[in-house]
N, C-alpha and C. Protein backbone atom coordinates (compact mmCIF):
# COMPACT_ATOMS: atom_id res chain seq x y z
N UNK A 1 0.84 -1.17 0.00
CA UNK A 1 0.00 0.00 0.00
C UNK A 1 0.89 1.24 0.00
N UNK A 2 0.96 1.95 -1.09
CA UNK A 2 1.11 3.04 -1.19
C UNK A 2 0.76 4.45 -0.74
N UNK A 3 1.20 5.49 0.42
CA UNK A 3 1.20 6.11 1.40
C UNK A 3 1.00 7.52 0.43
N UNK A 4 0.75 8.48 0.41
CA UNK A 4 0.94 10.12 -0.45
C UNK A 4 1.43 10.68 0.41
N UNK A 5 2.79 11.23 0.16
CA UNK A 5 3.66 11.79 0.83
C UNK A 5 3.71 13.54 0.24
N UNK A 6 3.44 14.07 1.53
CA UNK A 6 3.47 15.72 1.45
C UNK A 6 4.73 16.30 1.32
N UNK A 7 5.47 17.13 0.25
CA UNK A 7 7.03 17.34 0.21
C UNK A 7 6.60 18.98 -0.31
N UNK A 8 7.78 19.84 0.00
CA UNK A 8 7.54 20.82 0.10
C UNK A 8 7.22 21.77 1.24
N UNK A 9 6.88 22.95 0.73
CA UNK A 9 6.76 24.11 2.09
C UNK A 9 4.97 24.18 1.57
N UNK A 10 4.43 24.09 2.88
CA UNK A 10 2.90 24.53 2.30
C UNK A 10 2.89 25.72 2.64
N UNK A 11 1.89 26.49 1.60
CA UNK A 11 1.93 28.11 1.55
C UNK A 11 0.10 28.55 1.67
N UNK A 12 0.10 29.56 2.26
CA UNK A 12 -1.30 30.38 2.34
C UNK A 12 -1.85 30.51 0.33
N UNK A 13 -3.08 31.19 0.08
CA UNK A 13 -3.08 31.51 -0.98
C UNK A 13 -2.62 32.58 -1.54
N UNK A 14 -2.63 33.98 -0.42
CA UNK A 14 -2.53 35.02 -0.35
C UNK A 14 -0.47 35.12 -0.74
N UNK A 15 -0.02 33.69 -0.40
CA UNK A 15 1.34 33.79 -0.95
C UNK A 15 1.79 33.28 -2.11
N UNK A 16 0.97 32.12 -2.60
CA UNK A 16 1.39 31.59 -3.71
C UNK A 16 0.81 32.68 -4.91
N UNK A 17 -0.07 33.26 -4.84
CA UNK A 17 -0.60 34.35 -5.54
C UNK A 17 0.06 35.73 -5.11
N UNK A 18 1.47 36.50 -6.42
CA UNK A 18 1.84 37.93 -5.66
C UNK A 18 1.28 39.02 -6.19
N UNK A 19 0.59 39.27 -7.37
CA UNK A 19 0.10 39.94 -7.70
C UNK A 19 -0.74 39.88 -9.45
N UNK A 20 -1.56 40.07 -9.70
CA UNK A 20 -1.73 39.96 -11.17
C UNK A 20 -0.95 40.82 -12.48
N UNK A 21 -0.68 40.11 -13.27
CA UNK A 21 -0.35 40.89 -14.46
C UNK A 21 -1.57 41.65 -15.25
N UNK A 22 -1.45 42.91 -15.21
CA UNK A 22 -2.18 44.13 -15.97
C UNK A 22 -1.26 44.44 -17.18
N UNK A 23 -1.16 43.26 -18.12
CA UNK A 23 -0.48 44.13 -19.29
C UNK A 23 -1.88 44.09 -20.60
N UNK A 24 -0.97 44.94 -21.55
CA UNK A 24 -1.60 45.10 -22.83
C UNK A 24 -2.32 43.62 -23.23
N UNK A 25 -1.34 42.84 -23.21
CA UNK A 25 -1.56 41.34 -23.93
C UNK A 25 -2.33 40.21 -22.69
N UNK A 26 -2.45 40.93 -21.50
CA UNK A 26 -3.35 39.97 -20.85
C UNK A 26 -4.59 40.60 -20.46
N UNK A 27 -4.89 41.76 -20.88
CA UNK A 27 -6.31 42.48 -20.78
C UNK A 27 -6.72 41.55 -22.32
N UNK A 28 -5.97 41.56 -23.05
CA UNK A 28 -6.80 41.05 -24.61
C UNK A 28 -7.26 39.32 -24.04
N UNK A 29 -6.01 38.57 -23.59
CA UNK A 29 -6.65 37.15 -23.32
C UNK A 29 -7.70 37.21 -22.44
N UNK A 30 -7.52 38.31 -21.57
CA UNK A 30 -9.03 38.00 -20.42
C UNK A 30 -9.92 38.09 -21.03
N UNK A 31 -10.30 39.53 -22.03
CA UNK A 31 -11.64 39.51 -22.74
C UNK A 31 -11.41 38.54 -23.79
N UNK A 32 -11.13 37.98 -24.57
CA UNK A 32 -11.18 36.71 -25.69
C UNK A 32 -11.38 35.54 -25.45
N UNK A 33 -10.13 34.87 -24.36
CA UNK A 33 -10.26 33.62 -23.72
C UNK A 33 -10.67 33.38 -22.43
N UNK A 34 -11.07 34.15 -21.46
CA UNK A 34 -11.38 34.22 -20.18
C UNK A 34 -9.66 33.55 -19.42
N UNK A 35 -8.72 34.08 -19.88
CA UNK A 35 -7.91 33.44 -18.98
C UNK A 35 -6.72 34.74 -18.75
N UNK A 36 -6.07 34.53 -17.38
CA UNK A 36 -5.32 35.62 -16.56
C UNK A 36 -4.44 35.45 -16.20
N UNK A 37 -3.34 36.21 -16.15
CA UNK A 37 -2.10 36.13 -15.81
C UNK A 37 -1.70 36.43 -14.68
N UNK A 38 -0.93 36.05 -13.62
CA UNK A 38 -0.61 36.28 -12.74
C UNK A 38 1.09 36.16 -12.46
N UNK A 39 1.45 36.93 -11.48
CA UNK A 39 2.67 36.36 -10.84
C UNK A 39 2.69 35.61 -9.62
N UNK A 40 3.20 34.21 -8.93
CA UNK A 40 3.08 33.72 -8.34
C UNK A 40 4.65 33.34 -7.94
N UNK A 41 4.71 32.65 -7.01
CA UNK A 41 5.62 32.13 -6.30
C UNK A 41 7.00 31.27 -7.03
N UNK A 42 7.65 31.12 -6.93
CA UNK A 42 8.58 30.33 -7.83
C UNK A 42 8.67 28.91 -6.87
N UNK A 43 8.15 28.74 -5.42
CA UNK A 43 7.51 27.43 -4.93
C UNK A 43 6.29 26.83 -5.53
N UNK A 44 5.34 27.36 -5.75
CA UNK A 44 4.03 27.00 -6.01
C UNK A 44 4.35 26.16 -7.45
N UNK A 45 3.34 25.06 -7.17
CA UNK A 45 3.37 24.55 -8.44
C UNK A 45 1.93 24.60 -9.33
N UNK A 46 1.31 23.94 -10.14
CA UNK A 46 0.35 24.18 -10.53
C UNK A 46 -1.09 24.08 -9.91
N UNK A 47 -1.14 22.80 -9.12
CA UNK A 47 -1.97 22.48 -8.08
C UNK A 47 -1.99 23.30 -7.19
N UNK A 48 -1.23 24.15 -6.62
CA UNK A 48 -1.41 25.19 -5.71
C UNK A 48 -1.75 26.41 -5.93
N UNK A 49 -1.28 26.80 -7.45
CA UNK A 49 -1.73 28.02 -8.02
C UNK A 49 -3.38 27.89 -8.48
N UNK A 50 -3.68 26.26 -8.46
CA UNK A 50 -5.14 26.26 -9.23
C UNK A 50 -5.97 26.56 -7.79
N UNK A 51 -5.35 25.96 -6.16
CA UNK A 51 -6.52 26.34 -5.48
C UNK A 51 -6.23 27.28 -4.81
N UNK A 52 -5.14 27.98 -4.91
CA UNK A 52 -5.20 29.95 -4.59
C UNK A 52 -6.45 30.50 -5.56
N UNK A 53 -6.13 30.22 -6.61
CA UNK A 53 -6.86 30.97 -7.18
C UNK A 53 -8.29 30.98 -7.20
N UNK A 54 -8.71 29.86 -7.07
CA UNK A 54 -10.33 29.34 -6.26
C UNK A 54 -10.64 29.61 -5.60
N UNK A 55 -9.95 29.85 -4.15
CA UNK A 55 -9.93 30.04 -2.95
C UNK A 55 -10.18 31.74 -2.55
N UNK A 56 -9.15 32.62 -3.43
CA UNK A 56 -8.75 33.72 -3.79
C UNK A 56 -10.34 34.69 -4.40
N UNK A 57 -10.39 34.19 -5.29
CA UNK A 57 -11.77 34.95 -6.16
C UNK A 57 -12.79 33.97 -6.27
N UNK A 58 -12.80 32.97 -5.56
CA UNK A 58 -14.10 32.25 -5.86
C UNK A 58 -14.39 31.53 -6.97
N UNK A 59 -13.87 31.26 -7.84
CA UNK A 59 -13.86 31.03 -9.77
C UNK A 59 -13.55 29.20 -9.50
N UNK A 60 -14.06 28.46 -11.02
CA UNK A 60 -13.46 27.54 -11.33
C UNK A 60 -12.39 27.80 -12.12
N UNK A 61 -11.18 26.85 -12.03
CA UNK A 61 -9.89 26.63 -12.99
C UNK A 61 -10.41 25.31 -13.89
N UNK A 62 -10.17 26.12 -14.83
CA UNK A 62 -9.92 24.80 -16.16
C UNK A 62 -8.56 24.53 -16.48
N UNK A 63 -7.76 25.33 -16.53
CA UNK A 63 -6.53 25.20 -16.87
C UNK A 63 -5.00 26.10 -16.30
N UNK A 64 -4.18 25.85 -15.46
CA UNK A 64 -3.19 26.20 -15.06
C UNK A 64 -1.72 26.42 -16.51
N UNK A 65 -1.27 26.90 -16.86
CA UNK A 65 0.09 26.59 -17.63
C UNK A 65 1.16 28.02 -16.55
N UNK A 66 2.74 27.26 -16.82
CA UNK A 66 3.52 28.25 -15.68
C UNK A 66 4.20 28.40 -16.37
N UNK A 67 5.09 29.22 -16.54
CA UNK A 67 6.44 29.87 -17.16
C UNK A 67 7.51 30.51 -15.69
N UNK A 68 8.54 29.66 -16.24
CA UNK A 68 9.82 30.60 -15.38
C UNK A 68 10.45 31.17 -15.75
N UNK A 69 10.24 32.86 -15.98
CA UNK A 69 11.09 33.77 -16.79
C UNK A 69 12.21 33.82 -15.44
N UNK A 70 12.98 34.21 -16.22
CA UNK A 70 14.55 34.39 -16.26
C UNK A 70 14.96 36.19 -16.11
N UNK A 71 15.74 36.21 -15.24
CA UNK A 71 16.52 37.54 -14.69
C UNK A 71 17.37 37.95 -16.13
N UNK A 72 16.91 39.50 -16.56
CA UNK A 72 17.31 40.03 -17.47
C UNK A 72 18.47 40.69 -17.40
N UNK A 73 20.15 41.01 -17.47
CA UNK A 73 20.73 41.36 -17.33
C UNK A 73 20.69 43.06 -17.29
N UNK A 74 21.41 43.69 -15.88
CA UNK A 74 21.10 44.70 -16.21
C UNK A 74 22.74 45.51 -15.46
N UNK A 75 22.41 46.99 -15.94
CA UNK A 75 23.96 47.93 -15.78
C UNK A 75 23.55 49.11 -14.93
N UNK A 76 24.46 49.07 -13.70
CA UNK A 76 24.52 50.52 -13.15
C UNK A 76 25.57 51.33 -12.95
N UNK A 77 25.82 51.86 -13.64
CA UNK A 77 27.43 52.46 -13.55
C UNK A 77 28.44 51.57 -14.14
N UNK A 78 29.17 51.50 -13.48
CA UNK A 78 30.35 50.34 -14.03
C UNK A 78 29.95 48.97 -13.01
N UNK A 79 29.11 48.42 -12.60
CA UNK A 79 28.35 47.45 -12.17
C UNK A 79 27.61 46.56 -13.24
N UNK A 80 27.70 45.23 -13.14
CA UNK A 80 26.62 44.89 -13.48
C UNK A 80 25.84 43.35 -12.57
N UNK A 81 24.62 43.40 -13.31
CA UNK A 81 23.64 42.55 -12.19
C UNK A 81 22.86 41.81 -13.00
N UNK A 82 22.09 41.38 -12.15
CA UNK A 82 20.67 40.92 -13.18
C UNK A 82 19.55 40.87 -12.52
N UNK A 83 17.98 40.97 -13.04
CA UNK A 83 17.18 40.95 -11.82
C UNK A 83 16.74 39.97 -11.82
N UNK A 84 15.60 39.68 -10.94
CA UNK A 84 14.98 38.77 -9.99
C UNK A 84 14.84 37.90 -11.25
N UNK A 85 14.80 36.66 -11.19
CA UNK A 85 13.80 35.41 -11.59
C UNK A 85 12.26 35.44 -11.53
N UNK A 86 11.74 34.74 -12.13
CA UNK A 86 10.22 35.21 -11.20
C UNK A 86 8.97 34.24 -12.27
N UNK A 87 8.11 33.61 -11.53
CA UNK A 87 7.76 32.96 -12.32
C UNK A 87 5.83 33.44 -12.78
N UNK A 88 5.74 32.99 -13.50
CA UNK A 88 4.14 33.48 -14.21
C UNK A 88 3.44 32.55 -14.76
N UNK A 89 2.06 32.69 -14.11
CA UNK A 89 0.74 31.71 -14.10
C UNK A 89 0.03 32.35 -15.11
N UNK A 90 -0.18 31.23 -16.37
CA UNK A 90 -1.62 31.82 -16.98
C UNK A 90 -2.71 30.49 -17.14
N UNK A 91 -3.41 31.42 -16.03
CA UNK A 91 -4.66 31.12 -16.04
C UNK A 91 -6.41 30.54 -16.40
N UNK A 92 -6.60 29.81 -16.95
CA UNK A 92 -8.14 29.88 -18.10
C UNK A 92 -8.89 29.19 -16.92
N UNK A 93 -10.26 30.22 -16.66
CA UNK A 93 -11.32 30.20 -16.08
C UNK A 93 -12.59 28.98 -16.56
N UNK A 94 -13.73 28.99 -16.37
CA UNK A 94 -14.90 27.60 -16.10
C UNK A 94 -15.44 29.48 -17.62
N UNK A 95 -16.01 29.42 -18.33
CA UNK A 95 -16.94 30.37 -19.19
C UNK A 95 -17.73 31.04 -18.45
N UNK A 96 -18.58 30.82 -17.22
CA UNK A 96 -19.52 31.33 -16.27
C UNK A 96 -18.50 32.51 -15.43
N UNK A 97 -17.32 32.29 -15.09
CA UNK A 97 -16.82 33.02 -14.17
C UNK A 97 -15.72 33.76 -15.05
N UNK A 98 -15.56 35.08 -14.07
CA UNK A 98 -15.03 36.17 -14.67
C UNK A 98 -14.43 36.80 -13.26
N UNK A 99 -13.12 37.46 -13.34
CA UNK A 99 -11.99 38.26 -12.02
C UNK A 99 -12.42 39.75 -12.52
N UNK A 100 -13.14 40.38 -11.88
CA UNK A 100 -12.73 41.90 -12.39
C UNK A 100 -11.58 42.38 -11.14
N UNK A 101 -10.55 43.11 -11.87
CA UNK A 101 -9.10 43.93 -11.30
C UNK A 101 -10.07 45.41 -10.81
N UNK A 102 -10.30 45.63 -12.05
CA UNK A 102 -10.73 47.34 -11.83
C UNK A 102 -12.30 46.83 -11.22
């Protein structure tokens, strides 16, 4: 008999969720496809981002997909750096439910 073993840090929703993306190109998918972008945790995996987000606004998830963008190199003076890592949830909602931001 096979046991399900809990691995990882468990997180609130309010953390795996850091803020939504308000760009040009995810105002167009919200109104077209009902689906939203977010920034989330670089712990969270998909299962956790699907029940923040349930939990969060009340909505069904149909579909989770994640991307881990990558720290863009950057210059300050005779310095250089790169910034944060950071990873991004997009979202597709149940057709009945809808997030209004504004």
């Amino acid at each position: 008999m096979a046991a399900k073993v809990e691995t990882g840090v468990q997180l609130d929703p309010h953390q795996v969720v850091l803020r939504p993306l308000v760009t040009e190109k995810g105002t167009h998918l919200s109104e077209r496809y009902n689906t939203y972008t977010f920034a989330v945790s670089l712990l969270a995996n998909k299962i956790d981002i699907r029940h923040a987000i349930e939990e969060l606004w009340n909505v069904r998830v149909v579909k989770v997909r994640t991307q881990n963008r990558c720290g863009k190199p950057r210059r300050h003076r005779a310095s250089f750096g790169y910034t944060k890592s950071w990873k991004k949830a997009i979202v597709q909602l149940h057709d009945d439910d809808r997030i209004a931001f504004f």
